[in-house]
Protein backbone atom coordinates (compact mmCIF):
# COMPACT_ATOMS: atom_id res chain seq x y z
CA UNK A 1 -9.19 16.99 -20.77
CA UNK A 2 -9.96 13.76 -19.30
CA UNK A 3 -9.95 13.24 -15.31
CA UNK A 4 -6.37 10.82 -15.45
CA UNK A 5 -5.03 14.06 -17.60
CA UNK A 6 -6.15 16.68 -15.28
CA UNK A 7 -4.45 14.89 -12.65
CA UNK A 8 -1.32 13.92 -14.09
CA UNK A 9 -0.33 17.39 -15.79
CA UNK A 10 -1.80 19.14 -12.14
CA UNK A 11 0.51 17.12 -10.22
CA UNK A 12 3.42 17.36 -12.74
CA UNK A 13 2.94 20.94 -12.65
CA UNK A 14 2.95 21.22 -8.48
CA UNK A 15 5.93 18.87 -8.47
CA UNK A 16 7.82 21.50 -11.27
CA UNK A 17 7.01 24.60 -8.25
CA UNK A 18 8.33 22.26 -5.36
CA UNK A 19 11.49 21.59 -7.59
CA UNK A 20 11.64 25.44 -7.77
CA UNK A 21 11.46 26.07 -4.31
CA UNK A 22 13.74 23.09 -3.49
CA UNK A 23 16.68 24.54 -5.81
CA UNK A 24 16.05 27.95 -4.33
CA UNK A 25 16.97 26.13 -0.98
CA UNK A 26 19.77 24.92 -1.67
CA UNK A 27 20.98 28.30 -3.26
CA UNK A 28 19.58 29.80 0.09
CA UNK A 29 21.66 27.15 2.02
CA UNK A 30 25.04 28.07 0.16
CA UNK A 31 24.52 31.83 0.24
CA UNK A 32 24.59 31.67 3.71
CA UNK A 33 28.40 30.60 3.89
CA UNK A 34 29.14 32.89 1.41
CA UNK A 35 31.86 35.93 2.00
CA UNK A 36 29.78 38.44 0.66
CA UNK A 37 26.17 39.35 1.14
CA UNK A 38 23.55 38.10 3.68
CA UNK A 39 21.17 35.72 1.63
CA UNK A 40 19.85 36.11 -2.05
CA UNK A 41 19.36 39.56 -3.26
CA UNK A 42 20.16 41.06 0.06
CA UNK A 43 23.53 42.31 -0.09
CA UNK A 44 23.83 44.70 2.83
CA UNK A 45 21.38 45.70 5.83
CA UNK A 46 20.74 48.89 4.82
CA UNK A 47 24.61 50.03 3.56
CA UNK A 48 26.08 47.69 6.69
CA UNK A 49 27.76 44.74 5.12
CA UNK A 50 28.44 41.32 6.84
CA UNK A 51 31.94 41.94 7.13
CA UNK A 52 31.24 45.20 9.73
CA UNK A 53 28.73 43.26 11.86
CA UNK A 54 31.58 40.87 11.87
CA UNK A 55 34.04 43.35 13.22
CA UNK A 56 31.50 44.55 15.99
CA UNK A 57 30.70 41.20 17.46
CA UNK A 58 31.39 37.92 15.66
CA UNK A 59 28.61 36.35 17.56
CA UNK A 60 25.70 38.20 15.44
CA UNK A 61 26.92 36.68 11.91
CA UNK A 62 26.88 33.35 13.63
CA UNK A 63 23.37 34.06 14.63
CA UNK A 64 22.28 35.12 11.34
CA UNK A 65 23.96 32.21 9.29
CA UNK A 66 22.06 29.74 12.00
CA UNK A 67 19.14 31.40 10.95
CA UNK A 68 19.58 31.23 7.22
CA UNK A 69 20.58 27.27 7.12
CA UNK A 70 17.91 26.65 9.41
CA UNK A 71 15.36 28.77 7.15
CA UNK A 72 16.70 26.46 4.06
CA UNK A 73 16.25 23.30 6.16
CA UNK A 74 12.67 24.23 5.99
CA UNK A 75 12.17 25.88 2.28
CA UNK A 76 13.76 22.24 1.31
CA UNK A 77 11.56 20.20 3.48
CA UNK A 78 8.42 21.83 2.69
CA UNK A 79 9.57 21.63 -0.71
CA UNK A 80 9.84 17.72 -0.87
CA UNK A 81 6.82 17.12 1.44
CA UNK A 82 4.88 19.22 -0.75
CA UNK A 83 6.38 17.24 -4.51
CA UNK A 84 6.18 14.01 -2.40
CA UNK A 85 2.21 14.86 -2.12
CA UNK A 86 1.30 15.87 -5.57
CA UNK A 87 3.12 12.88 -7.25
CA UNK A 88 2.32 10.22 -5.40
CA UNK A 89 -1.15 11.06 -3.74
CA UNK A 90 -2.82 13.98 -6.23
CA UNK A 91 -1.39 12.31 -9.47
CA UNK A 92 -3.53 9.47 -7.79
CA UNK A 93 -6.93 11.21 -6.82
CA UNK A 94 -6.31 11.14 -3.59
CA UNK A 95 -8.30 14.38 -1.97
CA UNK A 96 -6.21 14.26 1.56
CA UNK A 97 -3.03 14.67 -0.60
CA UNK A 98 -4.48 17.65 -2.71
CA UNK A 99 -5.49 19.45 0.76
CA UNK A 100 -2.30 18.88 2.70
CA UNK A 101 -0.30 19.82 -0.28
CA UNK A 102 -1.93 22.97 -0.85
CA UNK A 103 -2.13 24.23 2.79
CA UNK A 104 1.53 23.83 4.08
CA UNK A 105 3.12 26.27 1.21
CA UNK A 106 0.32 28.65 1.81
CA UNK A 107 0.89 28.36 5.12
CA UNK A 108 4.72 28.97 4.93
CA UNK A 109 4.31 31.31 2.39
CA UNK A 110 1.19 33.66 4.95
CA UNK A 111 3.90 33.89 7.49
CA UNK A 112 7.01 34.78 5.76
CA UNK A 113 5.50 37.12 3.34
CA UNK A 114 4.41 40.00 4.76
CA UNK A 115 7.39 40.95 6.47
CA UNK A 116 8.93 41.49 3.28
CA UNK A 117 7.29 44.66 2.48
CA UNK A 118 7.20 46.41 5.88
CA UNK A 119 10.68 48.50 4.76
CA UNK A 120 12.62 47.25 7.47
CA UNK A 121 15.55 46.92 4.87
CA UNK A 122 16.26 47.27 1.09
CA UNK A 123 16.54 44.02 -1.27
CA UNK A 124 16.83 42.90 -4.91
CA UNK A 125 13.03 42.17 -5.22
CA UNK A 126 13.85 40.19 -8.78
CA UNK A 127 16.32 37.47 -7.46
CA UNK A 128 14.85 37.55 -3.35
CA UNK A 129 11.37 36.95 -4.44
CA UNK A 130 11.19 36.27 -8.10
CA UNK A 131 11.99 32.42 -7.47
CA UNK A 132 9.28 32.38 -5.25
CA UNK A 133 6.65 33.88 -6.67
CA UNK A 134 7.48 31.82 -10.14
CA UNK A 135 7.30 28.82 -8.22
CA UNK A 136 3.52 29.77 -6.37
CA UNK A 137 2.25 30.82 -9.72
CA UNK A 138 3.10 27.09 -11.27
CA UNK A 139 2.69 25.45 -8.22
CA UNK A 140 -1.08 27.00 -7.87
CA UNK A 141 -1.85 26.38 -11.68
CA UNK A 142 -0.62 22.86 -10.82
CA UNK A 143 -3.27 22.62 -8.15
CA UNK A 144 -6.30 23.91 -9.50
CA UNK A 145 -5.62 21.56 -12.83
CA UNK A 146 -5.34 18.38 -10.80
CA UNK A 147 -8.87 20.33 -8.80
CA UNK A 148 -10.56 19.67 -11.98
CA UNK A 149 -9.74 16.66 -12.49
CA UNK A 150 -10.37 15.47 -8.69
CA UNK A 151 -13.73 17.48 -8.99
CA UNK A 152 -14.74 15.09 -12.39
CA UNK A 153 -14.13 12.25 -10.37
CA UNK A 154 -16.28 12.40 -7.94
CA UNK A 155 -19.26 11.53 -8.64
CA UNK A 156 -17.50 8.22 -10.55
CA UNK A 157 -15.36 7.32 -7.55
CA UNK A 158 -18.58 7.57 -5.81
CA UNK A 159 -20.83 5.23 -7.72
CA UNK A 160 -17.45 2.88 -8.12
CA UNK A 161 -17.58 2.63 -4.52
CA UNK A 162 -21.49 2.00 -4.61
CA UNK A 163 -21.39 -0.92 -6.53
CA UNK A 164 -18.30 -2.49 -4.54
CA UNK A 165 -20.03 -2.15 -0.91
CA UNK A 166 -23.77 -3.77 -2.96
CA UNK A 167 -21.43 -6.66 -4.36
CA UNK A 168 -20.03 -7.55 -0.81
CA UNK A 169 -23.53 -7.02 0.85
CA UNK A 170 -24.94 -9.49 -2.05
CA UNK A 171 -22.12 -12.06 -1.10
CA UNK A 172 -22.37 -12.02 2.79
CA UNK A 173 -26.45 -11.58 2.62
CA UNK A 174 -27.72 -12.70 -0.73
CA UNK A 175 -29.85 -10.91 -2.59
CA UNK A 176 -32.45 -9.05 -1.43
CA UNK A 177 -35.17 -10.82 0.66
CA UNK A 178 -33.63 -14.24 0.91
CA UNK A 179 -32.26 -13.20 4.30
CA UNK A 180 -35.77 -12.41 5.42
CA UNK A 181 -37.03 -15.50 3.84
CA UNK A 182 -34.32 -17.68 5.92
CA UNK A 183 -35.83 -16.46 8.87
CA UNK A 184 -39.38 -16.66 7.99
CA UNK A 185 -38.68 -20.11 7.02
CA UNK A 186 -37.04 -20.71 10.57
CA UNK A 187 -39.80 -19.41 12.83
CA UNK A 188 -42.52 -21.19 10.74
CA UNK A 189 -41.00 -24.83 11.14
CA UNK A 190 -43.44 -27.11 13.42
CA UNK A 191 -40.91 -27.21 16.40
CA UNK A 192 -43.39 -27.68 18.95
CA UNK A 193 -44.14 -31.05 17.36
CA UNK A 194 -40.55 -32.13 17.20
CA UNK A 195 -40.60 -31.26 20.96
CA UNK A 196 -43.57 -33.96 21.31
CA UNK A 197 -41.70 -36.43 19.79
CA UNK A 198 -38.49 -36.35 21.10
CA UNK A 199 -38.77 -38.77 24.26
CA UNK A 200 -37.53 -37.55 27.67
CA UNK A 201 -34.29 -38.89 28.98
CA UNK A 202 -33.81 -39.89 32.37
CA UNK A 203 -30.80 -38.70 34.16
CA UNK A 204 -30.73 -41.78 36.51
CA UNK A 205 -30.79 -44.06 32.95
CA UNK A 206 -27.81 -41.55 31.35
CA UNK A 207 -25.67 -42.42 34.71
CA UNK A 208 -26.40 -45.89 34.77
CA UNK A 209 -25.03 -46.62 30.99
């Protein structure tokens, strides 16, 4: 596979995860109006449904449905940010783009993670983390294609970028030596005998004409 290749199908692959995580957001986002449930694959708190914590105080459902659009806000942002990156800076080689586009979903996905499996309530692991673990296994497969590809062209970009900084040196400097020959040229010219020869002006005559 060729270093264009490696980059193209990496990046198309990262973009397909983002896309993943971006529709998952927007499920996320709707869920959280919904009359039933309190996001995907978590129907009740433990056998306490929305509707109760309703009844107790209205002002916790509120709280939790701020927290779940707000949550989506940032699944769909990362999720762009992250598409946005691997199509138009990995696709292009561009090793800045590759970094920043793999550490911002690992970092999202190191901090909301773990909390998932300390028990502190019961979910649908299938449809609460099965989108998101599809999308991290494409999205990484995505990334470590287009690494291949970014890793072949190194050493090219490289010597590309040789050549380009010897052709502007050979432009502004010539080629090698003449610049030293210029000035080897300069210091040997007879200028103390030009000195002798050029006659000394009077101020007084420069005044008078």
């Amino acid at each position: 596979m060729s270093r264009e290749q490696s980059l193209r199908n990496g990046a198309g692959l990262m973009v397909l995860g983002a896309l993943i995580f971006l529709v998952y957001a927007v499920v996320f986002f709707l869920r959280a109006f919904a009359s039933s449930g309190f996001e995907i694959g978590v129907e009740t708190l433990n056998g306490v449904t929305p509707q109760q914590l309703d009844g107790l105080n209205p002002a916790i459902m509120g709280y939790i449905t701020h927290l779940h659009v707000a949550i989506a806000g940032f699944i769909a942002a990362t999720a762009i940010a992250a598409g946005g990156l691997a199509w138009y800076g990995v696709r292009d080689g561009l090793w800045w783009a590759w970094i920043i586009a793999v550490v911002v979903p690992v970092v999202g996905l190191a901090v909301a993670l773990p909390m998932h499996y300390m028990g502190h309530f019961n979910y649908d692991w299938v449809s609460h983390l099965g989108p998101i673990y599809l999308g991290t296994i494409i999205y990484v497969v995505g990334a470590v294609v287009a690494l291949v590809g970014l890793t072949q062209g190194a050493p090219a970009a490289a010597q590309a970028r040789r050549k380009v900084q010897q052709r502007v040196a050979a432009r502004q400097f010539g080629p090698p030596g003449m610049h030293r020959a210029r000035i080897d040229g300069f210091m040997a010219f007879p200028w103390k005998s030009v000195r002798r020869r050029i006659a000394p002006v009077d101020a007084a005559d420069v005044l008078k004409s």
